[in-house]
PDB file of N, CA and C in Angstrom:
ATOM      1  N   UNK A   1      90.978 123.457 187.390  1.00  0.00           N
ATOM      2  CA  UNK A   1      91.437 124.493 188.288  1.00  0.00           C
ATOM      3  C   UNK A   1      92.884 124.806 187.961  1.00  0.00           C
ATOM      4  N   UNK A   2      92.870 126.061 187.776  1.00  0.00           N
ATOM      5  CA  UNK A   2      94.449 126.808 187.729  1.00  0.00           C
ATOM      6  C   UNK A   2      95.408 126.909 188.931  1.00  0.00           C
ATOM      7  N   UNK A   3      96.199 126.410 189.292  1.00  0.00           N
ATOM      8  CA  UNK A   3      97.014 126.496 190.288  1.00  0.00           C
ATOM      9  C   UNK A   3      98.473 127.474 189.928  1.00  0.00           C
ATOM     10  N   UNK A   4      98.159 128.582 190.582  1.00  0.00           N
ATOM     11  CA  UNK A   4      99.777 129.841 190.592  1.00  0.00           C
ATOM     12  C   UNK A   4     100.289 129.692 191.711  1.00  0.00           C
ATOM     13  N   UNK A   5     101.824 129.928 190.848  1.00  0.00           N
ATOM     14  CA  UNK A   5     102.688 130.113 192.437  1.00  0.00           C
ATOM     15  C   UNK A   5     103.326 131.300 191.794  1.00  0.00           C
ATOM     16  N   UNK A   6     103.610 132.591 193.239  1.00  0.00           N
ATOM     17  CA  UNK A   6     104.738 132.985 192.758  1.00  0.00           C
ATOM     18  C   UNK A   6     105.710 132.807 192.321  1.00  0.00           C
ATOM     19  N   UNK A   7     106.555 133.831 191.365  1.00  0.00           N
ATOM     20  CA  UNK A   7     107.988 133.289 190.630  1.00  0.00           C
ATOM     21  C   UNK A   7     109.036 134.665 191.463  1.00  0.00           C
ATOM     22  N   UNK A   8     109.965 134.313 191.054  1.00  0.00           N
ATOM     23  CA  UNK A   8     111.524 135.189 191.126  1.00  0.00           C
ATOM     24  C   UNK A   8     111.894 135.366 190.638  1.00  0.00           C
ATOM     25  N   UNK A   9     112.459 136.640 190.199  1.00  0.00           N
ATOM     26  CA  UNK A   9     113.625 137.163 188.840  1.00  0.00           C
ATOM     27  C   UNK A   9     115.023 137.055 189.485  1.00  0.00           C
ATOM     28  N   UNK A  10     115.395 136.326 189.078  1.00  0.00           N
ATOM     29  CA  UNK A  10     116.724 136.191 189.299  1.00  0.00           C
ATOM     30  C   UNK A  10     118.033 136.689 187.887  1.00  0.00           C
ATOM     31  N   UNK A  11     118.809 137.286 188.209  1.00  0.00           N
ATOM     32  CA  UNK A  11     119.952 137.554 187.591  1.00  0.00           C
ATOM     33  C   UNK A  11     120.755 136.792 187.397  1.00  0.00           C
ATOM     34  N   UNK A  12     121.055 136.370 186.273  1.00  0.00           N
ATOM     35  CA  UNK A  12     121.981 135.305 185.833  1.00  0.00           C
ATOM     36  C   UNK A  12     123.031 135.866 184.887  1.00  0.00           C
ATOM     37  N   UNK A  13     124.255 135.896 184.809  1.00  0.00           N
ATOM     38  CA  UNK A  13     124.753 136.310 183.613  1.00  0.00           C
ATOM     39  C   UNK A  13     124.569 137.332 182.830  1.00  0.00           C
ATOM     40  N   UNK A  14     124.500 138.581 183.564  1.00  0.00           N
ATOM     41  CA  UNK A  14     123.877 139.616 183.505  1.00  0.00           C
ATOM     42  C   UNK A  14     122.545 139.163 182.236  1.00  0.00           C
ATOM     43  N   UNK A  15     121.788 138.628 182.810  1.00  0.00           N
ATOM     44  CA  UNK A  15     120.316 138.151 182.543  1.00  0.00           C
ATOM     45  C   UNK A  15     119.632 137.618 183.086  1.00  0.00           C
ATOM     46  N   UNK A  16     117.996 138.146 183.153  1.00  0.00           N
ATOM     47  CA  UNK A  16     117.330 138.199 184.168  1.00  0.00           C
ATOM     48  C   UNK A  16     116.381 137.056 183.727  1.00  0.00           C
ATOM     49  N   UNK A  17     116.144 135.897 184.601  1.00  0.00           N
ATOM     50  CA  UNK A  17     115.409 134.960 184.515  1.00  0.00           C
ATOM     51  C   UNK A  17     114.471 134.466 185.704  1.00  0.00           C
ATOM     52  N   UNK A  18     112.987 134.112 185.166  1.00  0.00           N
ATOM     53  CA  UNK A  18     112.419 134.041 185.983  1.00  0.00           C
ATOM     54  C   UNK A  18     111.949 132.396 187.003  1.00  0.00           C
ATOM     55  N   UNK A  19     112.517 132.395 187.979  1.00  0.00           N
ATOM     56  CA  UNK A  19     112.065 130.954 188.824  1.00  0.00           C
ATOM     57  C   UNK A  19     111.241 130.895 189.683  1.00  0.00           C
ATOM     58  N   UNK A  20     110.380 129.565 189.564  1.00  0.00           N
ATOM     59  CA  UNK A  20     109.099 129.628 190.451  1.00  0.00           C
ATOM     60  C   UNK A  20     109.140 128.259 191.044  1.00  0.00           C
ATOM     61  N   UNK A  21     110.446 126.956 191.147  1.00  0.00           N
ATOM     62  CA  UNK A  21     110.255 125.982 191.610  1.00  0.00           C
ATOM     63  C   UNK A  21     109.106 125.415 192.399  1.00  0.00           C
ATOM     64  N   UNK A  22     108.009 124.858 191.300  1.00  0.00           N
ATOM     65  CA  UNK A  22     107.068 124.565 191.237  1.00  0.00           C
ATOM     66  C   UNK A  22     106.879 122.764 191.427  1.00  0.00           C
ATOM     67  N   UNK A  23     108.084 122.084 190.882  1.00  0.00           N
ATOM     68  CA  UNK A  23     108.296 120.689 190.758  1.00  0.00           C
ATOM     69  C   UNK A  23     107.468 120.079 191.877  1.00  0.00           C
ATOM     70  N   UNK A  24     107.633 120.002 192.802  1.00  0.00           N
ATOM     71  CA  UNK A  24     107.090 119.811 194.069  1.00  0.00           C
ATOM     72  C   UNK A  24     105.540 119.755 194.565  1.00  0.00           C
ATOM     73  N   UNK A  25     105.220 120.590 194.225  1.00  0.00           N
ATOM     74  CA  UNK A  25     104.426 121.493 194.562  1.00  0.00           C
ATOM     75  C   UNK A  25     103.127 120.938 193.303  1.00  0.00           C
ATOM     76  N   UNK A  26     103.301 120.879 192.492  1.00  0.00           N
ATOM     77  CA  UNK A  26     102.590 120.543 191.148  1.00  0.00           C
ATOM     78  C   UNK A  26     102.311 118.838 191.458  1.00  0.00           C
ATOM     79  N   UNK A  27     103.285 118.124 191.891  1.00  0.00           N
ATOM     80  CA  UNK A  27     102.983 116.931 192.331  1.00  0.00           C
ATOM     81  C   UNK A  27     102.527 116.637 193.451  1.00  0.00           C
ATOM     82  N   UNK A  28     102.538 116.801 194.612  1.00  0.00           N
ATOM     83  CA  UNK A  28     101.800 116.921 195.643  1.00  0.00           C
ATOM     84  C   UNK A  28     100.448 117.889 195.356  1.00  0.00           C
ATOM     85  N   UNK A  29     100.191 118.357 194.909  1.00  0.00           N
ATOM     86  CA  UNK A  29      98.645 118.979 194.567  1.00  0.00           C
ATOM     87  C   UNK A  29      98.350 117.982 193.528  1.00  0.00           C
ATOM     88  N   UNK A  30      98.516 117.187 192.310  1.00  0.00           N
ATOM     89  CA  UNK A  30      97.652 116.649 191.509  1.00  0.00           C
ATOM     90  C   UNK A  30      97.631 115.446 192.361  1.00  0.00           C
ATOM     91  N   UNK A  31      98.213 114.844 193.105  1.00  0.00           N
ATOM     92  CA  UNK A  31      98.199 113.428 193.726  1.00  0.00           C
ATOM     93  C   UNK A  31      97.038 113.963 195.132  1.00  0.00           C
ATOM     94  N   UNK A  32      97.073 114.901 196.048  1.00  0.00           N
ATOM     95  CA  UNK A  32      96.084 115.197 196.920  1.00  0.00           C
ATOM     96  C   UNK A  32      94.705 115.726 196.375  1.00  0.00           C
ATOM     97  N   UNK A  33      94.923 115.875 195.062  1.00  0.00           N
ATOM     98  CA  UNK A  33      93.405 115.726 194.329  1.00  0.00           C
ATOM     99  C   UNK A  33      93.024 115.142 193.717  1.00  0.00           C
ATOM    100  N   UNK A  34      93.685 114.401 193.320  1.00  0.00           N
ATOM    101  CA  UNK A  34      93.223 112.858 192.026  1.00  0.00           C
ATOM    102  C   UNK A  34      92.120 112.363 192.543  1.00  0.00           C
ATOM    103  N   UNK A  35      91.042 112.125 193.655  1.00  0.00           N
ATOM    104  CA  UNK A  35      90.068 111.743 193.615  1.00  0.00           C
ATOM    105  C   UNK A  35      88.914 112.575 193.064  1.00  0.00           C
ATOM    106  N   UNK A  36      89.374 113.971 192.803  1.00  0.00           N
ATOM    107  CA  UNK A  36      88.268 115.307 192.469  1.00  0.00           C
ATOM    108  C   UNK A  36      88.410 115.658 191.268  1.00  0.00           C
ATOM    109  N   UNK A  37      89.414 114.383 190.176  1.00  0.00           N
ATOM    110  CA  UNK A  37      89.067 114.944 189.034  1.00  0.00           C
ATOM    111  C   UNK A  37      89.488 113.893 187.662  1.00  0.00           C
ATOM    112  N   UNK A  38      88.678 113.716 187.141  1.00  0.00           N
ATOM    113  CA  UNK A  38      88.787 112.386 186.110  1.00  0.00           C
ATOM    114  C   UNK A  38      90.210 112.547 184.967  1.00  0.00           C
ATOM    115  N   UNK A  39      90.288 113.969 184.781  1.00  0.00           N
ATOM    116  CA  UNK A  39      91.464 113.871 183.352  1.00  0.00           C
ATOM    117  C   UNK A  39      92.410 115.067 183.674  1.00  0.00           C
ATOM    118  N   UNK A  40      93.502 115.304 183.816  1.00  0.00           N
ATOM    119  CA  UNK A  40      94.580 116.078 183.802  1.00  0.00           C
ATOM    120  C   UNK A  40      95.242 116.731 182.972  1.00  0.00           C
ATOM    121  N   UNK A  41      95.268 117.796 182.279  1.00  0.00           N
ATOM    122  CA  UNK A  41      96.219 118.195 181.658  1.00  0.00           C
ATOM    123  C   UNK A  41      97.722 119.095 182.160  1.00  0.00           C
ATOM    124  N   UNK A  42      98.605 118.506 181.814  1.00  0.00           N
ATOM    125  CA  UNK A  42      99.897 119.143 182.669  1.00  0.00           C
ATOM    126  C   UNK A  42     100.543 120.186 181.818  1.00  0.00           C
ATOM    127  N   UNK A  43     100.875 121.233 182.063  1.00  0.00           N
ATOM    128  CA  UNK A  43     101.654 122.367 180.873  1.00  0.00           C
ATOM    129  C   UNK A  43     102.752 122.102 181.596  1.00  0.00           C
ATOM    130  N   UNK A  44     104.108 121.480 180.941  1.00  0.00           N
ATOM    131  CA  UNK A  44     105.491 121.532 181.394  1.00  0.00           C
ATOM    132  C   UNK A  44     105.795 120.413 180.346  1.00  0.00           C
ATOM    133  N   UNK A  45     107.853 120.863 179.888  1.00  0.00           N
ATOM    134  CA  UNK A  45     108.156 119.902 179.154  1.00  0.00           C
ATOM    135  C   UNK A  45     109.284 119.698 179.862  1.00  0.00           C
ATOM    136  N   UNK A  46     109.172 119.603 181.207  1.00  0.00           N
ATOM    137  CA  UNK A  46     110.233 119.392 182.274  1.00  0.00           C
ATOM    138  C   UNK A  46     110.042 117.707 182.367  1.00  0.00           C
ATOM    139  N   UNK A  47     111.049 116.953 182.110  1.00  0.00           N
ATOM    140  CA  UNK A  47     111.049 115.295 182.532  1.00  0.00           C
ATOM    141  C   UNK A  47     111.021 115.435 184.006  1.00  0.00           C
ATOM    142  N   UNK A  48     111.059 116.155 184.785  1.00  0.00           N
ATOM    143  CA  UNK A  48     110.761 115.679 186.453  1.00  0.00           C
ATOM    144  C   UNK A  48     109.476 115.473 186.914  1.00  0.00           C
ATOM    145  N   UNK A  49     108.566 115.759 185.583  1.00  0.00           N
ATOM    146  CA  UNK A  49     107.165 115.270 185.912  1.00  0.00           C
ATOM    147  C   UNK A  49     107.328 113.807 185.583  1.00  0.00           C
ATOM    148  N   UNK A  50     108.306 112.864 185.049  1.00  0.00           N
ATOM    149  CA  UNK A  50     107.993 111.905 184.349  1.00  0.00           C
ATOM    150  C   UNK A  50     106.408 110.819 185.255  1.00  0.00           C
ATOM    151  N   UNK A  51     107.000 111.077 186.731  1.00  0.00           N
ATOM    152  CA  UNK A  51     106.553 109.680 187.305  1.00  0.00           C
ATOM    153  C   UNK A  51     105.354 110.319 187.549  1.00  0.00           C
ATOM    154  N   UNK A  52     104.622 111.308 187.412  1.00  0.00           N
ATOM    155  CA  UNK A  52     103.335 111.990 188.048  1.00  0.00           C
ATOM    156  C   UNK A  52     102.781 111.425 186.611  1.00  0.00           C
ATOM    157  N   UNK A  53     103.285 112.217 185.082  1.00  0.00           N
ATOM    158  CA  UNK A  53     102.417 111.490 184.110  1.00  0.00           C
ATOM    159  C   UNK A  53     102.390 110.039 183.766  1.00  0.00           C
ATOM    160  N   UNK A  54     103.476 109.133 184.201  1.00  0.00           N
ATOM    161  CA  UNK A  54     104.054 107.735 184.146  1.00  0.00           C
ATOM    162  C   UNK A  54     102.739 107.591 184.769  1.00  0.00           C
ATOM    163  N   UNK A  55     102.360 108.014 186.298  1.00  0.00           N
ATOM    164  CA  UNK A  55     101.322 107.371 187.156  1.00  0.00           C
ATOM    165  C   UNK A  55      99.640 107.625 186.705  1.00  0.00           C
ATOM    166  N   UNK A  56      99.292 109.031 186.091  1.00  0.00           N
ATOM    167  CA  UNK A  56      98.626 109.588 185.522  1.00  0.00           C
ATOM    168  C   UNK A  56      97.946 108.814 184.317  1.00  0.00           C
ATOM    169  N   UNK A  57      99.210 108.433 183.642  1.00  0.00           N
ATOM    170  CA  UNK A  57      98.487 107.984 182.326  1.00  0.00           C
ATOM    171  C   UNK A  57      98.589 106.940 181.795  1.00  0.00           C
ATOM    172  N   UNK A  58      98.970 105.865 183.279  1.00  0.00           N
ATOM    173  CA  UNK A  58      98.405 104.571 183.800  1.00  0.00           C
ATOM    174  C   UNK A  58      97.264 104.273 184.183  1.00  0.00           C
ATOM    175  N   UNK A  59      96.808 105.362 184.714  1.00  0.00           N
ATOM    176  CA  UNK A  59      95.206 105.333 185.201  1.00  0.00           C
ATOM    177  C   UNK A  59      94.414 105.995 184.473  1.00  0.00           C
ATOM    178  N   UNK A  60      94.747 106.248 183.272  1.00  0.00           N
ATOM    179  CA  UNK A  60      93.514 106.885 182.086  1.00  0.00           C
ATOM    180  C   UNK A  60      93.104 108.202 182.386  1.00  0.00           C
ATOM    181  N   UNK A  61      94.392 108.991 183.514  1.00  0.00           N
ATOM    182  CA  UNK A  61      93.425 110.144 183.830  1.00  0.00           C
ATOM    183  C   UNK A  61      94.566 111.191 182.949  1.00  0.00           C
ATOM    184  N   UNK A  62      95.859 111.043 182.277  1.00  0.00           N
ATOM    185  CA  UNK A  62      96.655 111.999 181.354  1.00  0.00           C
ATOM    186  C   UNK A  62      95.897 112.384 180.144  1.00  0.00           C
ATOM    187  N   UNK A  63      95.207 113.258 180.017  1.00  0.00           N
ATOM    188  CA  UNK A  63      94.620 114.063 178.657  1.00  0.00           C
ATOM    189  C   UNK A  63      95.628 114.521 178.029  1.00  0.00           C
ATOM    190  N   UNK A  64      96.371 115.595 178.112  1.00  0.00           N
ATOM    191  CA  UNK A  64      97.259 115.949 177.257  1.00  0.00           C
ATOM    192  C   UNK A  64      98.232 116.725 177.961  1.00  0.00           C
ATOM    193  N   UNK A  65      99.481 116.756 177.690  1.00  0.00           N
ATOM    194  CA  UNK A  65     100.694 117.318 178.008  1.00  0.00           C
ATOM    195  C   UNK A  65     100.616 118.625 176.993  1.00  0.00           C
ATOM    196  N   UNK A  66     101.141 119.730 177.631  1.00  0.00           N
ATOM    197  CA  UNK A  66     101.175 121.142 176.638  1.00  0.00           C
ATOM    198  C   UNK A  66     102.866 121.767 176.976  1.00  0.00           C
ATOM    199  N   UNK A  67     103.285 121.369 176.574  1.00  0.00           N
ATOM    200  CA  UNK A  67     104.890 122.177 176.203  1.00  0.00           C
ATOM    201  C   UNK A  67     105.194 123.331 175.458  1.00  0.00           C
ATOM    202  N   UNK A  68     105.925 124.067 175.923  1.00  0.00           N
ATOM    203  CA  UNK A  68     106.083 125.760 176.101  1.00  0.00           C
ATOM    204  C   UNK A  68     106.890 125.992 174.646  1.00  0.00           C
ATOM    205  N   UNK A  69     107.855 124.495 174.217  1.00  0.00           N
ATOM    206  CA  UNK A  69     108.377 124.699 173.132  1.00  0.00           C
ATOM    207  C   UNK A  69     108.555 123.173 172.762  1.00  0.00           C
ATOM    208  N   UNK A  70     107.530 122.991 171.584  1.00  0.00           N
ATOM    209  CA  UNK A  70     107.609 122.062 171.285  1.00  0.00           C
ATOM    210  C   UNK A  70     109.118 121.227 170.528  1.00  0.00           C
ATOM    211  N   UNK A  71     109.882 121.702 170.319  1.00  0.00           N
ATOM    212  CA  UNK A  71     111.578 121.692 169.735  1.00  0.00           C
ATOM    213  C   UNK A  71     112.161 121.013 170.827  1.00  0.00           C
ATOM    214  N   UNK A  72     112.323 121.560 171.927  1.00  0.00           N
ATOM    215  CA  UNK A  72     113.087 121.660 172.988  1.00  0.00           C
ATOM    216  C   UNK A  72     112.250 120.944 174.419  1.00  0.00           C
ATOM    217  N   UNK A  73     111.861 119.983 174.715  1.00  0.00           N
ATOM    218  CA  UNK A  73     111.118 119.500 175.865  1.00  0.00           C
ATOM    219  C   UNK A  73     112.015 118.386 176.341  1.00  0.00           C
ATOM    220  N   UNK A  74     111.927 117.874 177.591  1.00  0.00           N
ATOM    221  CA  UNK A  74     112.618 116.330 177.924  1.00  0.00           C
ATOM    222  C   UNK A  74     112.358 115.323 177.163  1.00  0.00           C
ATOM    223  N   UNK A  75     113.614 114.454 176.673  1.00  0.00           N
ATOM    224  CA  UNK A  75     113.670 113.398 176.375  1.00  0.00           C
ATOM    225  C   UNK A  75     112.365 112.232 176.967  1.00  0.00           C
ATOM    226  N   UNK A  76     112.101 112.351 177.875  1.00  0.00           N
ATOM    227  CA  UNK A  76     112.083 111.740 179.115  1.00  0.00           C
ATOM    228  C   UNK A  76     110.038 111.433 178.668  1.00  0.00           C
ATOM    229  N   UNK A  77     109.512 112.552 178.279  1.00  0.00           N
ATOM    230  CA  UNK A  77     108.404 112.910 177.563  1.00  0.00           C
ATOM    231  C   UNK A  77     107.929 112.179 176.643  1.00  0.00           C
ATOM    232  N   UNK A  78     109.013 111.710 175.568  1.00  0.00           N
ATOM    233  CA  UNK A  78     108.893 111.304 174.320  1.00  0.00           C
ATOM    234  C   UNK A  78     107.344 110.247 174.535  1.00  0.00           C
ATOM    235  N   UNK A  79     107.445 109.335 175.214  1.00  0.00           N
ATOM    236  CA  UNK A  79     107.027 108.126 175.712  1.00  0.00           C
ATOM    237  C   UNK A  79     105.615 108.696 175.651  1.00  0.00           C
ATOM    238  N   UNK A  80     104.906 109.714 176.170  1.00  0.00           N
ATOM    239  CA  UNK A  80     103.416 110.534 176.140  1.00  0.00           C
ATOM    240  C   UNK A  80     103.627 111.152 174.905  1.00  0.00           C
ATOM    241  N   UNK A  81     104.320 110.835 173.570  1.00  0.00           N
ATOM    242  CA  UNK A  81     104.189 111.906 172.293  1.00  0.00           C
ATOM    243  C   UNK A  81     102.942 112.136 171.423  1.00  0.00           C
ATOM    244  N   UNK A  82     102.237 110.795 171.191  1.00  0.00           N
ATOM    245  CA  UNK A  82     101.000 111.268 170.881  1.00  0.00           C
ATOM    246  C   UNK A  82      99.448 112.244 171.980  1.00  0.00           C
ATOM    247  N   UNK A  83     100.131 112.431 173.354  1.00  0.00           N
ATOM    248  CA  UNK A  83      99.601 112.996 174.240  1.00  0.00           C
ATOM    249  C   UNK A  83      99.698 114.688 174.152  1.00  0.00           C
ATOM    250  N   UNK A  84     101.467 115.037 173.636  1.00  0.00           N
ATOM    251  CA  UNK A  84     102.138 116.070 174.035  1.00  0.00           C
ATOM    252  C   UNK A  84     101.280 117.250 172.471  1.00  0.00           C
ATOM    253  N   UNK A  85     101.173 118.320 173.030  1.00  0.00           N
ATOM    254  CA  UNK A  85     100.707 119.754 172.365  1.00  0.00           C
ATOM    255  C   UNK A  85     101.377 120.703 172.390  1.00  0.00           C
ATOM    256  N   UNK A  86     101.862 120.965 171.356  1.00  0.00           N
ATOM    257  CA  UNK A  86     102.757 122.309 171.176  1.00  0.00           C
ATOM    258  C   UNK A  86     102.438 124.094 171.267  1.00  0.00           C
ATOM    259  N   UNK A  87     102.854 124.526 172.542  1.00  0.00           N
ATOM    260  CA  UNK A  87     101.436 125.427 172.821  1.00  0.00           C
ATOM    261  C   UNK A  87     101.709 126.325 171.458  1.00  0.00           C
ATOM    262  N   UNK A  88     103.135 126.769 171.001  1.00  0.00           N
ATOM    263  CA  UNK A  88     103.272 127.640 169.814  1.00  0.00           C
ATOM    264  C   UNK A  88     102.340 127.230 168.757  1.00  0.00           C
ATOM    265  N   UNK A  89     101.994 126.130 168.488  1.00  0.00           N
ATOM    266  CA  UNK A  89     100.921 125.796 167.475  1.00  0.00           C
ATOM    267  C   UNK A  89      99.743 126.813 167.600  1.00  0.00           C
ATOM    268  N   UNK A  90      99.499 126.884 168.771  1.00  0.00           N
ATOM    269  CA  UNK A  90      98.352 127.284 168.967  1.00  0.00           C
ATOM    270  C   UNK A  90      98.224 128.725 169.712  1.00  0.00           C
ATOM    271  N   UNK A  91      98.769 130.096 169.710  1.00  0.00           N
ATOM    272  CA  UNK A  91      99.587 130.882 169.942  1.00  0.00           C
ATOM    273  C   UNK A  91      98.450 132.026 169.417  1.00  0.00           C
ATOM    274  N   UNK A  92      98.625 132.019 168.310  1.00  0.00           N
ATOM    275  CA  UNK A  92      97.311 132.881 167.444  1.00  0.00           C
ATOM    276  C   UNK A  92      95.890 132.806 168.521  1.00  0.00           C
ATOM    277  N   UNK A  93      95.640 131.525 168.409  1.00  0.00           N
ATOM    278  CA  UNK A  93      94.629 131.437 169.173  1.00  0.00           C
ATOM    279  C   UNK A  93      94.009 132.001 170.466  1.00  0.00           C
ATOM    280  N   UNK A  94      95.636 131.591 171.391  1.00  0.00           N
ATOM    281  CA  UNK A  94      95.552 131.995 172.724  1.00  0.00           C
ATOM    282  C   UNK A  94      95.264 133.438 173.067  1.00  0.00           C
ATOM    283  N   UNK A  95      96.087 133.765 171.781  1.00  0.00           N
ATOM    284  CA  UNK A  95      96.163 136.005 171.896  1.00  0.00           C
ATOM    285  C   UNK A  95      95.845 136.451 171.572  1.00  0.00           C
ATOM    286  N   UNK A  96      94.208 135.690 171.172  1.00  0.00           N
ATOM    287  CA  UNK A  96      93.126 136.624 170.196  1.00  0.00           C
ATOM    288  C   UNK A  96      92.645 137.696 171.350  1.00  0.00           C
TER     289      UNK A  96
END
């Protein structure tokens, strides 16, 4: 299941960026459903997921991590690297 939240364009430096503070929100929904679903995949290369996949893929239920840029993700990640997927790898694919 796909879970959306709205986002916000915010102006920064005369540049417009979009926020959807999701942190929260992404963890309290996979923890109030972990009984409804055997394997997880998380798209974020934000380390504030650390302790959701730390807990996740203690219990055999972390399939794979998908990061937006594989170059540039948290340190914090490294630790799930044979887990983590570089979505640009796979890019062609997505935009057939």
């Amino acid at each position: 299941t796909l879970v959306f939240k709205p986002t916000l364009e915010i102006w920064k430096n005369n540049h417009k960026e979009m926020k959807g503070n999701v942190d929260g929100e992404l963890i309290l929904n996979a923890m109030a459903q972990y009984p409804n679903y055997d394997k997880a995949i998380v798209i974020s290369g934000d380390g504030d997921y650390f302790c959701l996949l730390d807990y996740l893929d203690k219990r055999s239920k972390l399939t794979k991590i998908i990061v937006p840029d594989g170059k540039r993700y948290s340190s914090l990640l490294r630790k799930f690297s044979p887990k983590i997927v570089d979505i640009n790898l796979h890019k062609n694919d997505i935009c057939k």
